[in-house]
N, C-alpha and C. Protein backbone atom coordinates (compact mmCIF):
# COMPACT_ATOMS: atom_id res chain seq x y z
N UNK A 1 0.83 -1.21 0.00
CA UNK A 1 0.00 0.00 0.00
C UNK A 1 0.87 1.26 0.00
N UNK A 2 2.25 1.03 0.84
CA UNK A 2 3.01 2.10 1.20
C UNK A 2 3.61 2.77 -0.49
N UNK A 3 3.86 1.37 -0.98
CA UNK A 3 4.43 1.53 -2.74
C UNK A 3 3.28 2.02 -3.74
N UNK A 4 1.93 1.51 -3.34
CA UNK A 4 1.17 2.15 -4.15
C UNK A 4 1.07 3.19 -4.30
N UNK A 5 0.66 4.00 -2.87
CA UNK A 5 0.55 5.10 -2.25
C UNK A 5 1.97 6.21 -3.58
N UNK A 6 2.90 5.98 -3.02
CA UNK A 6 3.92 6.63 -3.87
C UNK A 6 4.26 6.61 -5.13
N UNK A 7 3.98 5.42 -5.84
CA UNK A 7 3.72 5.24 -7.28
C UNK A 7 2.66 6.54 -7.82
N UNK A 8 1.50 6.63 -6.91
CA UNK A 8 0.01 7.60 -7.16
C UNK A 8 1.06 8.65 -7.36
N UNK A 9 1.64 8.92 -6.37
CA UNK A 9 2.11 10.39 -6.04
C UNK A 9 3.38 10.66 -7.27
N UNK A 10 3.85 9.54 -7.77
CA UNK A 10 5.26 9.86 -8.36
C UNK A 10 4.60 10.45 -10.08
N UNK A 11 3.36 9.89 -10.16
CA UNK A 11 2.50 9.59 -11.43
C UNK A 11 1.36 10.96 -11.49
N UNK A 12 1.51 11.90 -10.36
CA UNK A 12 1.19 13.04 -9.93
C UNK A 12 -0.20 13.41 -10.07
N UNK A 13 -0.50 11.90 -9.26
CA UNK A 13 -1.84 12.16 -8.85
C UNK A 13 -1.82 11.99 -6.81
N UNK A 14 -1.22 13.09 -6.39
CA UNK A 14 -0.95 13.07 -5.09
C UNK A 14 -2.48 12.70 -4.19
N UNK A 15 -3.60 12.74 -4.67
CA UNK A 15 -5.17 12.62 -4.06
C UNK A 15 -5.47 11.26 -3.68
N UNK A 16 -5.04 10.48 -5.19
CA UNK A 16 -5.00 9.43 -5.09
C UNK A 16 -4.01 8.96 -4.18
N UNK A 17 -2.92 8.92 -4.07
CA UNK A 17 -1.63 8.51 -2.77
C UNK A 17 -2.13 8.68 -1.75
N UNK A 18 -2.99 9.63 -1.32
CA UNK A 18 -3.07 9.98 0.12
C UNK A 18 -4.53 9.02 0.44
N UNK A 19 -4.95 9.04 -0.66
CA UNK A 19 -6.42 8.38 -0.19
C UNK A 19 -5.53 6.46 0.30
N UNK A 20 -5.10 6.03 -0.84
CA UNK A 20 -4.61 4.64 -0.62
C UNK A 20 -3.91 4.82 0.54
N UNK A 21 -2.92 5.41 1.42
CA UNK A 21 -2.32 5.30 2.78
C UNK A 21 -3.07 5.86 3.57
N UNK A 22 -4.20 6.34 3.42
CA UNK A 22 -5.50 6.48 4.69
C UNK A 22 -6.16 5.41 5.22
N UNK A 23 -6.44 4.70 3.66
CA UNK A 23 -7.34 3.65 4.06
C UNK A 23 -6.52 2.43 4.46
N UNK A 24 -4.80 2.59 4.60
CA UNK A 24 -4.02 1.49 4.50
C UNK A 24 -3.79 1.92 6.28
N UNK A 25 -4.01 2.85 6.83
CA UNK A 25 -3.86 3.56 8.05
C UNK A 25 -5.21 2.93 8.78
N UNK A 26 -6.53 2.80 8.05
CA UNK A 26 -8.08 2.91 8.46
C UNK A 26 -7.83 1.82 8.68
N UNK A 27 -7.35 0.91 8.68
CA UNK A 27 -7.26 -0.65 8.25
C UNK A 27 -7.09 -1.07 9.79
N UNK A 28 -5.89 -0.37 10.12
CA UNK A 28 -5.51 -1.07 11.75
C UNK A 28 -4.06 0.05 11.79
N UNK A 29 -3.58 -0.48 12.69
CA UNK A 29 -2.22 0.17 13.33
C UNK A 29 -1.10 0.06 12.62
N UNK A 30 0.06 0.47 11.57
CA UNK A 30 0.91 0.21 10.43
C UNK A 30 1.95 0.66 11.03
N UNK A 31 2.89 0.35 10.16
CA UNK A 31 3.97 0.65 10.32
C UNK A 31 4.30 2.65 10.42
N UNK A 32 5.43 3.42 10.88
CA UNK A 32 5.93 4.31 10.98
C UNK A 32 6.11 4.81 9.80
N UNK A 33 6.31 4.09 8.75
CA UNK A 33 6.46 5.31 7.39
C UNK A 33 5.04 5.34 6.56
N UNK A 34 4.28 4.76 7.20
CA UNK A 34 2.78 5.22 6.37
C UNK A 34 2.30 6.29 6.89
N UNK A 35 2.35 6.40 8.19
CA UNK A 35 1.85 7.71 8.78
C UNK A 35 3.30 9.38 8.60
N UNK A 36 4.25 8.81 8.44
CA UNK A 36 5.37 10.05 7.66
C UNK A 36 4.82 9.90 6.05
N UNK A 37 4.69 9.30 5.57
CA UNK A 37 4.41 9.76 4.08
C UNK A 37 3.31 10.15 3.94
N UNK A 38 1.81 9.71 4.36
CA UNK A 38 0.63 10.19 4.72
C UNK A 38 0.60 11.62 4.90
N UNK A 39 1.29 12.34 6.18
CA UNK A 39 1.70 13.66 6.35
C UNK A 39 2.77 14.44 5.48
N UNK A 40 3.80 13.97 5.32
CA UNK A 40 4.24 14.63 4.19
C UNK A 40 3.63 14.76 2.28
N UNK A 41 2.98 13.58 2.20
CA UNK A 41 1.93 13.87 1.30
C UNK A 41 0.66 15.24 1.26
N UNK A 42 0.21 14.80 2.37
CA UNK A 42 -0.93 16.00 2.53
C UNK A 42 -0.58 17.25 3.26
N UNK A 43 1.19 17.35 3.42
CA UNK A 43 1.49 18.68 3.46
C UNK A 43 1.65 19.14 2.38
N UNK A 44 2.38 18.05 0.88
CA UNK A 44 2.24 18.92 -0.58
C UNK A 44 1.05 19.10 -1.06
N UNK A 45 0.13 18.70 -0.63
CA UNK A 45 -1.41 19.08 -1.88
C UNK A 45 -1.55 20.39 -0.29
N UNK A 46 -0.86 20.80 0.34
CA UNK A 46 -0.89 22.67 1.63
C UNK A 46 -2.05 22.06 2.20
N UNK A 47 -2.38 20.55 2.44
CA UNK A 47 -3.31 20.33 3.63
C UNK A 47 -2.88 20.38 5.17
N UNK A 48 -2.36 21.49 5.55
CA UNK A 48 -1.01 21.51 6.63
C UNK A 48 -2.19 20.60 7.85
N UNK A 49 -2.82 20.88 8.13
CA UNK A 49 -3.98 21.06 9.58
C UNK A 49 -3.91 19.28 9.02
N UNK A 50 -4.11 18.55 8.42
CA UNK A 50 -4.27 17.50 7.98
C UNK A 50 -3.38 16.92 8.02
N UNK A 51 -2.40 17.34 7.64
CA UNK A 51 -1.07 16.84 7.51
C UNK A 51 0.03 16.36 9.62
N UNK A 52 -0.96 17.47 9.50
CA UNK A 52 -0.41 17.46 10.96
C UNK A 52 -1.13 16.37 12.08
N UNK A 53 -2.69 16.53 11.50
CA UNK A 53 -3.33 15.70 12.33
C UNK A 53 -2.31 14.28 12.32
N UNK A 54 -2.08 13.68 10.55
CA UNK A 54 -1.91 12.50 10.40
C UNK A 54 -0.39 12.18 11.02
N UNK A 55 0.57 13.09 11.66
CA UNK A 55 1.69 12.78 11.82
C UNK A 55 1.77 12.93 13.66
N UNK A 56 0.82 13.15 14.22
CA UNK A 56 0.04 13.71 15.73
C UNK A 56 -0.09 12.09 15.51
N UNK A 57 -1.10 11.84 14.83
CA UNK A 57 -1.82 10.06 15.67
C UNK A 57 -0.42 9.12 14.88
N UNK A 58 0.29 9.71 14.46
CA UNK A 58 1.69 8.46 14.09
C UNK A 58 2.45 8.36 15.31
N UNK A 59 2.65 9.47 15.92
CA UNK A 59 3.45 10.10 17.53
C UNK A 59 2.86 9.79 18.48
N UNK A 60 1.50 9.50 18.20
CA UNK A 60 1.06 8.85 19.47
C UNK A 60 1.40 7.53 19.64
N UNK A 61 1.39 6.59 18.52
CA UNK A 61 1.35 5.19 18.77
C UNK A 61 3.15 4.99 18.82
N UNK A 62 3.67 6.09 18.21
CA UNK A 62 5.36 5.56 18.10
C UNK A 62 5.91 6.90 18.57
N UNK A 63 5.98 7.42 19.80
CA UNK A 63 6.54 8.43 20.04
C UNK A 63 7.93 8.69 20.45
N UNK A 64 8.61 7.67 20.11
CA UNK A 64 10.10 8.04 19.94
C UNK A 64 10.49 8.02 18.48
N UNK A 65 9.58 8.11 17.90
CA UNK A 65 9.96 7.70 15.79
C UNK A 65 10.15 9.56 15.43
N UNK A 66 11.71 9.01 15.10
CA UNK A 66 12.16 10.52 14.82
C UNK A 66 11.80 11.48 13.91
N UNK A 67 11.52 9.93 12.85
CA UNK A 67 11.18 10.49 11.06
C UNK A 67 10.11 11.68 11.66
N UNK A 68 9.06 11.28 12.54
CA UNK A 68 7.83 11.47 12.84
C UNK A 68 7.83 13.29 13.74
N UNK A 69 8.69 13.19 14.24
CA UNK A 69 8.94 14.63 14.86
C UNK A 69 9.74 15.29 13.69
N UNK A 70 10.40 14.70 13.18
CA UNK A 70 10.76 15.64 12.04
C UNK A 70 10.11 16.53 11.12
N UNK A 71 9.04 15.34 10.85
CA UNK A 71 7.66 15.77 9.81
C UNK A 71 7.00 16.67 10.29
N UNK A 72 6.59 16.35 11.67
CA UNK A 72 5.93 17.49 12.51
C UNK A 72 6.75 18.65 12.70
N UNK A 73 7.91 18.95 12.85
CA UNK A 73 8.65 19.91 12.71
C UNK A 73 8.66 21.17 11.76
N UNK A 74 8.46 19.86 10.64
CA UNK A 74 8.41 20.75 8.92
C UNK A 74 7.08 21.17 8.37
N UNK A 75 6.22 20.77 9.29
CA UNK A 75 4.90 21.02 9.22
C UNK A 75 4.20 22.52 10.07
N UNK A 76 5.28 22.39 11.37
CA UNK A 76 5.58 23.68 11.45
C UNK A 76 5.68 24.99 11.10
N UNK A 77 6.64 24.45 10.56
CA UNK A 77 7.57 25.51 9.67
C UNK A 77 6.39 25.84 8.62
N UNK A 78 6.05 24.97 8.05
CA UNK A 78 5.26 25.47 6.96
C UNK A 78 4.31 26.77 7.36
N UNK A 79 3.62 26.73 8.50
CA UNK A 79 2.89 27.26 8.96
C UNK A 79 3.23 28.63 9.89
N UNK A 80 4.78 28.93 9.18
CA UNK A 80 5.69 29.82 10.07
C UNK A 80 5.55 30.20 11.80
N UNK A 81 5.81 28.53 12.43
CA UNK A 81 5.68 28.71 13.63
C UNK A 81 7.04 27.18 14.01
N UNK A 82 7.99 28.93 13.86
CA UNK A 82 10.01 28.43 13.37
C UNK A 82 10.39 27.96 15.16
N UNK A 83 9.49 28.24 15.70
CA UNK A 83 10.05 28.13 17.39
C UNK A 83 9.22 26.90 17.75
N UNK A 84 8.19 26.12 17.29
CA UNK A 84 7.66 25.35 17.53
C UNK A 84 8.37 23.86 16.83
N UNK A 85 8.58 24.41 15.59
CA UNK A 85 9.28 23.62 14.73
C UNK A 85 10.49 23.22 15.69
N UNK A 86 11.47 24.29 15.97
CA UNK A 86 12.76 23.99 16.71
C UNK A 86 12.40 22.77 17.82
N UNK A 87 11.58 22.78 18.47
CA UNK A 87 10.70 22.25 19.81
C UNK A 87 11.14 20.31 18.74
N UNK A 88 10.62 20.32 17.68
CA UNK A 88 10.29 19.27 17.23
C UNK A 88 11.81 18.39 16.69
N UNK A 89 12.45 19.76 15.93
CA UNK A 89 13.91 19.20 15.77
C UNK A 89 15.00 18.84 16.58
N UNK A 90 14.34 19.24 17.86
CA UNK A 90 15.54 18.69 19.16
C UNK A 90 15.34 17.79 19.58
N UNK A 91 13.70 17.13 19.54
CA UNK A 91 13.48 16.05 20.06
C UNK A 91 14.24 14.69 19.15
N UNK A 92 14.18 15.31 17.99
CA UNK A 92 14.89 14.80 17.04
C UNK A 92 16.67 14.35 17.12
N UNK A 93 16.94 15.45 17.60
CA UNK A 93 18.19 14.83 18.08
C UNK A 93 18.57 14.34 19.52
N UNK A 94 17.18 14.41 20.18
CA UNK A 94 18.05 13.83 21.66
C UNK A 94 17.70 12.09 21.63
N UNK A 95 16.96 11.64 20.54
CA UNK A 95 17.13 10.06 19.93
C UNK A 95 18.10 9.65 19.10
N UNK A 96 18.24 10.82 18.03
CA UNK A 96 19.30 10.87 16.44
C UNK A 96 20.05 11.76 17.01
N UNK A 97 20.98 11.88 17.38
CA UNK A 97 22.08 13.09 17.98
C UNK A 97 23.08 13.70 16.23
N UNK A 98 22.87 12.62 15.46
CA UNK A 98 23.47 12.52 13.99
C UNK A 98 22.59 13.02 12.90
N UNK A 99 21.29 13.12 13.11
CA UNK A 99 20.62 13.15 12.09
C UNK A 99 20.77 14.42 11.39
N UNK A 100 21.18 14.73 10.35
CA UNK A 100 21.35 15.43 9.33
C UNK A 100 20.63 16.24 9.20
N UNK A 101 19.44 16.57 8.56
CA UNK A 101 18.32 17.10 8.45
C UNK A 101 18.19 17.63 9.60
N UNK A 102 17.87 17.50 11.06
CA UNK A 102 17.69 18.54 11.75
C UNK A 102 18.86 19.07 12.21
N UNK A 103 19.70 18.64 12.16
CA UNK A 103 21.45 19.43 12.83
C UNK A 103 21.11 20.45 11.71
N UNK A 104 20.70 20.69 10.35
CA UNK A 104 20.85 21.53 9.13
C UNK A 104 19.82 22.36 9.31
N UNK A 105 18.79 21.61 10.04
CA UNK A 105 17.23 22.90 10.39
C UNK A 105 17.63 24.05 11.16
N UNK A 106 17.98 23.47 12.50
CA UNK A 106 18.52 24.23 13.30
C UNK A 106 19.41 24.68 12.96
N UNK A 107 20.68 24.39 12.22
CA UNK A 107 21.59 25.75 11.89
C UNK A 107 20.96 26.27 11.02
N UNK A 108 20.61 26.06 10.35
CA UNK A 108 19.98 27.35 9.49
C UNK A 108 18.93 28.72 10.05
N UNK A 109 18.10 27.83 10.53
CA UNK A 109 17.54 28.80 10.92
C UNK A 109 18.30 29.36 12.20
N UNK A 110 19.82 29.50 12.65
CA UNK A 110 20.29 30.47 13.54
C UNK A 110 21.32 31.23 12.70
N UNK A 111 21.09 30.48 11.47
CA UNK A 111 22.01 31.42 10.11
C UNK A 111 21.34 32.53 9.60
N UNK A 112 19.38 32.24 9.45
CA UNK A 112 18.59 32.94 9.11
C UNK A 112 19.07 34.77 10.16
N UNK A 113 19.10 33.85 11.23
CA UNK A 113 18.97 34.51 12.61
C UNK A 113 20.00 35.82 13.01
N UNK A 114 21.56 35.08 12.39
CA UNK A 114 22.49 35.88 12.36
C UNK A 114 23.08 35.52 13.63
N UNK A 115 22.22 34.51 14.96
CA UNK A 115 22.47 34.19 16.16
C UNK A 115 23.23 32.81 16.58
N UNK A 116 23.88 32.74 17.52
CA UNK A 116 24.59 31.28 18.07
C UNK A 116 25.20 30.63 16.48
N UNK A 117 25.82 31.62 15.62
CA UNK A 117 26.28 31.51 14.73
C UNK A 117 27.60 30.04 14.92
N UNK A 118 28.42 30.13 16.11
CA UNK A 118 29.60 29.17 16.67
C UNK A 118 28.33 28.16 16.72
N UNK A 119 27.35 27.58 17.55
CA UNK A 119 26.75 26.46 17.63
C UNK A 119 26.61 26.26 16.27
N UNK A 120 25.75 27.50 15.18
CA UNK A 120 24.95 26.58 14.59
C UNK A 120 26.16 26.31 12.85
N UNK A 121 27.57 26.85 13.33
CA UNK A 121 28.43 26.37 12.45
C UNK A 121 28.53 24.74 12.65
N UNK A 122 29.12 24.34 13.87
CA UNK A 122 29.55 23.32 14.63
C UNK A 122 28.55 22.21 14.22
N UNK A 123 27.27 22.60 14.13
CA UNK A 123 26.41 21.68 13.60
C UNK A 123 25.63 21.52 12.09
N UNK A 124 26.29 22.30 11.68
CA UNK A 124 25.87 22.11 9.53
C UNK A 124 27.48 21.23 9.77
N UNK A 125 28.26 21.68 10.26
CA UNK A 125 29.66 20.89 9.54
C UNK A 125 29.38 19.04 10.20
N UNK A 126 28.72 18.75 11.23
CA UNK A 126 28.21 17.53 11.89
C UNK A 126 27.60 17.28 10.77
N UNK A 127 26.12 18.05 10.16
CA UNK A 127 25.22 17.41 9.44
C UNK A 127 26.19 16.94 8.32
N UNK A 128 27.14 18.10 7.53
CA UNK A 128 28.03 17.49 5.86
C UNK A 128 28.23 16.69 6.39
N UNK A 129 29.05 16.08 7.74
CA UNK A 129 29.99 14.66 7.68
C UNK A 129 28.77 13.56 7.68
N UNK A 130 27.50 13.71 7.78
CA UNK A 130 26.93 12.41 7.62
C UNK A 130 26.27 12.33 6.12
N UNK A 131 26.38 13.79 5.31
CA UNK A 131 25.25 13.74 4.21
C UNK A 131 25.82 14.99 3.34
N UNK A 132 26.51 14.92 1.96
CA UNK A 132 26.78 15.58 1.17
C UNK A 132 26.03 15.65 -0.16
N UNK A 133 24.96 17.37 0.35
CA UNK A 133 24.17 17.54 -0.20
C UNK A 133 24.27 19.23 -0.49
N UNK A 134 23.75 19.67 -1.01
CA UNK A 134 23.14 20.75 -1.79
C UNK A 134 22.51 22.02 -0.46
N UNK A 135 21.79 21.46 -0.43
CA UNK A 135 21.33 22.63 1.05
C UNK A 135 21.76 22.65 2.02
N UNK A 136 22.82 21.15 2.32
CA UNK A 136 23.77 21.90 4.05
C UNK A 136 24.98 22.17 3.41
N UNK A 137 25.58 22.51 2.12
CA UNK A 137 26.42 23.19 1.70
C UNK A 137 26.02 24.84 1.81
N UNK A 138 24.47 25.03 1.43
CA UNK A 138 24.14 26.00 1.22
C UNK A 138 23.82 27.05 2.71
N UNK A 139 23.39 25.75 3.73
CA UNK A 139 23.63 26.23 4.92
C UNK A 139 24.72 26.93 5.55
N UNK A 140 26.01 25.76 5.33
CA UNK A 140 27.15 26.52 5.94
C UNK A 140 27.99 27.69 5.25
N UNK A 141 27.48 27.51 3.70
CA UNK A 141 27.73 28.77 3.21
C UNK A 141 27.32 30.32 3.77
N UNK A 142 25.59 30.18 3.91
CA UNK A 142 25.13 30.88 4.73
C UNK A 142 25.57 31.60 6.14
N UNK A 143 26.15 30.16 6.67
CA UNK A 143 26.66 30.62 8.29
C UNK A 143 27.75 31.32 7.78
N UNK A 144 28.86 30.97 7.18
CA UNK A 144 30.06 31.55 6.95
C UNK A 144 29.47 33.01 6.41
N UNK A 145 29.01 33.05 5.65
CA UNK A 145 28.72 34.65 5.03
C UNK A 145 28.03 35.53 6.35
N UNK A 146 27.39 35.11 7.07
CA UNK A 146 26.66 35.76 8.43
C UNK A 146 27.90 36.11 9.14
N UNK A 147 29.30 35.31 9.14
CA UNK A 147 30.14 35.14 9.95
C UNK A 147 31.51 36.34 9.27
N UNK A 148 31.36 37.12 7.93
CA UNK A 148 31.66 37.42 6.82
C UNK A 148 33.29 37.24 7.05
N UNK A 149 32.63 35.58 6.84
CA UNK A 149 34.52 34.68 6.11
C UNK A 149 33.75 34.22 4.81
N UNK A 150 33.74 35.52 3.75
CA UNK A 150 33.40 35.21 2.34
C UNK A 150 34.12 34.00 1.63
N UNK A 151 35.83 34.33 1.86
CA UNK A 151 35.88 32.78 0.96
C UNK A 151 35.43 31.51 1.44
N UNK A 152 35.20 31.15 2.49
CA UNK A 152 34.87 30.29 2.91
C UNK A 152 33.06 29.66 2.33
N UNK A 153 32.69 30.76 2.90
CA UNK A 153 30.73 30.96 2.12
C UNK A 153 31.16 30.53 1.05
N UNK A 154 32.15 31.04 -0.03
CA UNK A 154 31.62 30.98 -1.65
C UNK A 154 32.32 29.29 -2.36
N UNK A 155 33.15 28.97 -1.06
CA UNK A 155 33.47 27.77 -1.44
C UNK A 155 32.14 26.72 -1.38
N UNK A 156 31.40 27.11 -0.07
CA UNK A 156 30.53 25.98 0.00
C UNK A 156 29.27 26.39 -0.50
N UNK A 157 29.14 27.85 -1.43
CA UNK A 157 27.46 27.75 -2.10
C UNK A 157 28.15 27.81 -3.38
N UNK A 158 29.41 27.92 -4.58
CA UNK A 158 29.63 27.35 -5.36
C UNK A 158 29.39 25.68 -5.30
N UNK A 159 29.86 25.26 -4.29
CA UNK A 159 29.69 23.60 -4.65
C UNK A 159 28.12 23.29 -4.24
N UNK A 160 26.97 23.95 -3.33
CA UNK A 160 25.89 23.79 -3.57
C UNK A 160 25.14 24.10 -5.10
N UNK A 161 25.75 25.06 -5.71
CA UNK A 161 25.43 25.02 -7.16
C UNK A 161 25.56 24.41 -7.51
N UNK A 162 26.77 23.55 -8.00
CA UNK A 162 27.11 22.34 -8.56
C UNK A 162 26.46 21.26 -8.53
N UNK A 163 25.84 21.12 -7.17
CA UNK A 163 24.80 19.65 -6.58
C UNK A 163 23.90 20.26 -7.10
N UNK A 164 23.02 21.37 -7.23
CA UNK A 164 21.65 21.54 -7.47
C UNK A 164 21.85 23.02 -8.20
N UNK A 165 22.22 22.97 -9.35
CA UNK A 165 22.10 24.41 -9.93
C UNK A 165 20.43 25.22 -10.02
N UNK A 166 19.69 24.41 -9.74
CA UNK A 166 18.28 25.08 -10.26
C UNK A 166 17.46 25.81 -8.48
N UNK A 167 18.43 25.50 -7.82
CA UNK A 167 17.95 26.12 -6.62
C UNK A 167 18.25 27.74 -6.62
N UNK A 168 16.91 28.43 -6.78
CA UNK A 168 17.03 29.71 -6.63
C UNK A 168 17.54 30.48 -5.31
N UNK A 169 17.30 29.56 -4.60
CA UNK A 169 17.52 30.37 -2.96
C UNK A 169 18.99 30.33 -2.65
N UNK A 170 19.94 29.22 -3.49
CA UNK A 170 21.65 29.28 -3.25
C UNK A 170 21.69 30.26 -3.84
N UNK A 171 21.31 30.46 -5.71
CA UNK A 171 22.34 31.36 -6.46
C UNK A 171 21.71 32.60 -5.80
N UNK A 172 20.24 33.02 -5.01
CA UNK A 172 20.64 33.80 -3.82
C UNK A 172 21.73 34.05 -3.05
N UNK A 173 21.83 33.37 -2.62
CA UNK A 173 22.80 33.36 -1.47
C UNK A 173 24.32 33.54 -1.98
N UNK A 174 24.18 32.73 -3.39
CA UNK A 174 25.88 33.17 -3.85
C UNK A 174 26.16 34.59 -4.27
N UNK A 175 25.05 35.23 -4.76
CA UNK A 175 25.51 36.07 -5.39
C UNK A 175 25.42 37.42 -4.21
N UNK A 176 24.73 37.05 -3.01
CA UNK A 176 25.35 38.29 -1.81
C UNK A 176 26.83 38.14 -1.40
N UNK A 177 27.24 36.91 -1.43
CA UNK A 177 28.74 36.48 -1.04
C UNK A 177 29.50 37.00 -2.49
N UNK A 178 29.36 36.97 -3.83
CA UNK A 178 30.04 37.80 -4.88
C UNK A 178 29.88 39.40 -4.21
N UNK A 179 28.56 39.77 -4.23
CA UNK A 179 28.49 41.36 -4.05
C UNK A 179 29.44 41.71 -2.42
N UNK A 180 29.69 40.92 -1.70
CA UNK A 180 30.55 41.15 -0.56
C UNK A 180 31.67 41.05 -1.12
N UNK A 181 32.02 40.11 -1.85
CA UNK A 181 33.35 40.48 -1.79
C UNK A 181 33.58 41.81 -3.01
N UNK A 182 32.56 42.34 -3.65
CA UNK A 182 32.92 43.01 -4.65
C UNK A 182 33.21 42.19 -6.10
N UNK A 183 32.47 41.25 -6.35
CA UNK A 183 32.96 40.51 -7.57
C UNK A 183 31.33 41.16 -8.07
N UNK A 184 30.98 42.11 -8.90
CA UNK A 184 29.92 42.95 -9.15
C UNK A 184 29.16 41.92 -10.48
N UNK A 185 29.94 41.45 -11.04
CA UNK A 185 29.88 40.80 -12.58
C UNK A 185 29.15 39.26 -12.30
N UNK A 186 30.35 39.02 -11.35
CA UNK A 186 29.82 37.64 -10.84
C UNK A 186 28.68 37.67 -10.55
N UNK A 187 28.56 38.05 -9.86
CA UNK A 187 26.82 38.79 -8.56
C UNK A 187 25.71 38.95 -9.38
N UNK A 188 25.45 39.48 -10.66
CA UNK A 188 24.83 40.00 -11.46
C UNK A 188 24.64 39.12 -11.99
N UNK A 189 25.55 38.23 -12.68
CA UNK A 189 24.99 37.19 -13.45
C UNK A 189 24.31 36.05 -12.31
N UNK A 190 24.64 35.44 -11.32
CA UNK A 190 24.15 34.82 -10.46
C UNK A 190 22.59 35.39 -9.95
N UNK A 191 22.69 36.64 -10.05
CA UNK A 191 21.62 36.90 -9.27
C UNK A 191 20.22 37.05 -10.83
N UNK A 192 21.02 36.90 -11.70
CA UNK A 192 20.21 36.64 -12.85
C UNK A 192 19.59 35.56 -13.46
N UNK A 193 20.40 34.37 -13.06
CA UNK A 193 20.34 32.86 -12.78
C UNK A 193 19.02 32.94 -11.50
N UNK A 194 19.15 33.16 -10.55
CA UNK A 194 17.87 33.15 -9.63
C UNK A 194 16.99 33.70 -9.97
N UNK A 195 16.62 34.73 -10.73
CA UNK A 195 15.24 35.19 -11.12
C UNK A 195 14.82 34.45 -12.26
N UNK A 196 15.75 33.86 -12.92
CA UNK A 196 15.27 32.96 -14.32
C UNK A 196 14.25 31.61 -13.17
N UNK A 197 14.76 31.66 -12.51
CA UNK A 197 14.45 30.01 -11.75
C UNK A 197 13.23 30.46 -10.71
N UNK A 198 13.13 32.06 -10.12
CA UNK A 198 12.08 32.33 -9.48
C UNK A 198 11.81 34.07 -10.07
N UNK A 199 11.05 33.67 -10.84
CA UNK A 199 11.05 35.75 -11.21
C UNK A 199 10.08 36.27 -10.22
N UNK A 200 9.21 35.93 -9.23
CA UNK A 200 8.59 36.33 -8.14
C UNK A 200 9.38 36.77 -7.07
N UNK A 201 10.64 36.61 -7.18
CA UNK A 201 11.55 37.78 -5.74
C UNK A 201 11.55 38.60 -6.02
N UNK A 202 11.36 39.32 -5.51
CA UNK A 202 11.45 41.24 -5.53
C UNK A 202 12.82 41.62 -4.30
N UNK A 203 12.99 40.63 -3.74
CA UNK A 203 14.21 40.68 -3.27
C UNK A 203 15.54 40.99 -4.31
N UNK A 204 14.93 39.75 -4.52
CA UNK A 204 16.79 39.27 -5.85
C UNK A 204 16.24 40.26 -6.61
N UNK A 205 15.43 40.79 -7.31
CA UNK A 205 15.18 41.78 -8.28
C UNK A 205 15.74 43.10 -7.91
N UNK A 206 15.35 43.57 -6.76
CA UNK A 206 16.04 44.92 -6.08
C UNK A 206 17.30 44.91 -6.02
N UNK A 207 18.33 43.60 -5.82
CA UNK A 207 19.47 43.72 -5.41
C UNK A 207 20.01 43.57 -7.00
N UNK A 208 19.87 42.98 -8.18
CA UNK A 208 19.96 43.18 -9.37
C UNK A 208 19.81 44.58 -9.72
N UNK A 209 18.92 45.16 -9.83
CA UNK A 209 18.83 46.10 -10.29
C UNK A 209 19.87 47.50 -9.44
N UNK A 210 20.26 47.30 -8.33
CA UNK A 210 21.08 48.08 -7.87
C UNK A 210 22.70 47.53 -8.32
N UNK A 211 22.80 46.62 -8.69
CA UNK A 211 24.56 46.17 -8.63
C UNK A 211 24.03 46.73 -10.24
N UNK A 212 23.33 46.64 -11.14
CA UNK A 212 23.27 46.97 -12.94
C UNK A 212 23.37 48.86 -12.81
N UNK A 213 22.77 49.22 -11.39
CA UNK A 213 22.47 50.62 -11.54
C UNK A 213 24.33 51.25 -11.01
N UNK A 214 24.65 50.61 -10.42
CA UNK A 214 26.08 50.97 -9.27
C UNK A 214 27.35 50.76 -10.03
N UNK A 215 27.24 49.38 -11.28
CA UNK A 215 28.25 48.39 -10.88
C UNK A 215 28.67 48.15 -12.42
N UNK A 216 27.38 48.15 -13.00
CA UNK A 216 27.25 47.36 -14.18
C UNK A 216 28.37 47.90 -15.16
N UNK A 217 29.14 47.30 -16.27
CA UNK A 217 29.56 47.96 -16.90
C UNK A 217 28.71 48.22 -18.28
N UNK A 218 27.82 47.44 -18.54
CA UNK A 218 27.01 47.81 -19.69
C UNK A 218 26.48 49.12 -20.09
């Protein structure tokens, strides 16, 4: 059911997925990843309140299942309630002290923060040693640029480009670490790369349009 369920969803009929691991849930008491995919399913079709219910009655029957506070964590978040979320990612590590994903939640969001910048270095560089990926590159890039040890940042959101060039929110992030150090050209084209991939920032748009108005040589 768990494979059906995700087949529905991979075949992008997510309604259908969620209905087959409800009724595979309605059935009796299942395993721990029907009730995490259940909720992370019906957090992508933004059924958050739903999503949450279904990952609440997974925590009840398995309340040390980490996957399960995780989900609830990110379910959180969705719902921009970043301090509740945190609540969920610690519980997360006082079972998983390793787990990747939240060592990377929590630093980030104290990267967001600009705060406990030393902790939340100490723990994106924990999360890379278990998982070399794209967004805790992009994390500790982040911390480092908050921390403004630019070469350091541009080493690790160049190589988050590399893993995932189509992420708008790195070539964000790279191209404030170009405009810090003064690489104006660089910056510009990067930050031109992110609006191709999200033209809805008015962020990255403002900061474009000031390095073309300041900088540009055209």
């Amino acid at each position: 059911m768990l494979q059906r369920g995700y087949l529905y969803r991979q075949e992008g009929d997510i309604e259908q997925g969620i209905q087959v691991l409800q009724q595979a849930i309605d059935a009796g008491k299942q395993p721990v990843a029907l009730y995490y995919y259940l909720s992370a399913f019906l957090g992508e079709a933004g059924r958050f309140a739903a999503a949450g219910q279904a990952v609440r009655q997974g925590i009840e029957l398995f309340p040390q299942a980490a996957s399960l506070h995780y989900q609830l964590g990110v379910i959180y978040e969705r719902l921009d309630d970043r301090q509740q979320a945190l609540v969920e990612m610690e519980k997360v590590l006082a079972s998983e002290p390793h787990n990747a994903d939240a060592l990377n939640f929590i630093a980030y969001h104290y990267a967001e923060l600009g705060e406990n910048l030393e902790q939340a270095l100490a723990q994106a560089r924990l999360a890379l040693a278990q998982k070399q990926t794209s967004y805790i590159h992009d994390t500790l890039g982040w911390i480092y640029y908050r921390m403004q040890r630019y070469d350091e940042a541009r080493d690790h959101l160049e190589k988050a480009v590399t893993l995932d060039p189509t992420d708008p929110l790195v070539l964000d992030h790279l191209g404030d670490v170009y405009a810090a150090q003064q690489r104006w050209a660089d910056a510009e084209k990067t930050y031109r790369k992110s609006l191709e991939l999200d033209n809805s920032s008015t962020t990255v748009a403002a900061k474009l349009q000031k390095i073309i108005k300041d900088h540009s040589s055209r």
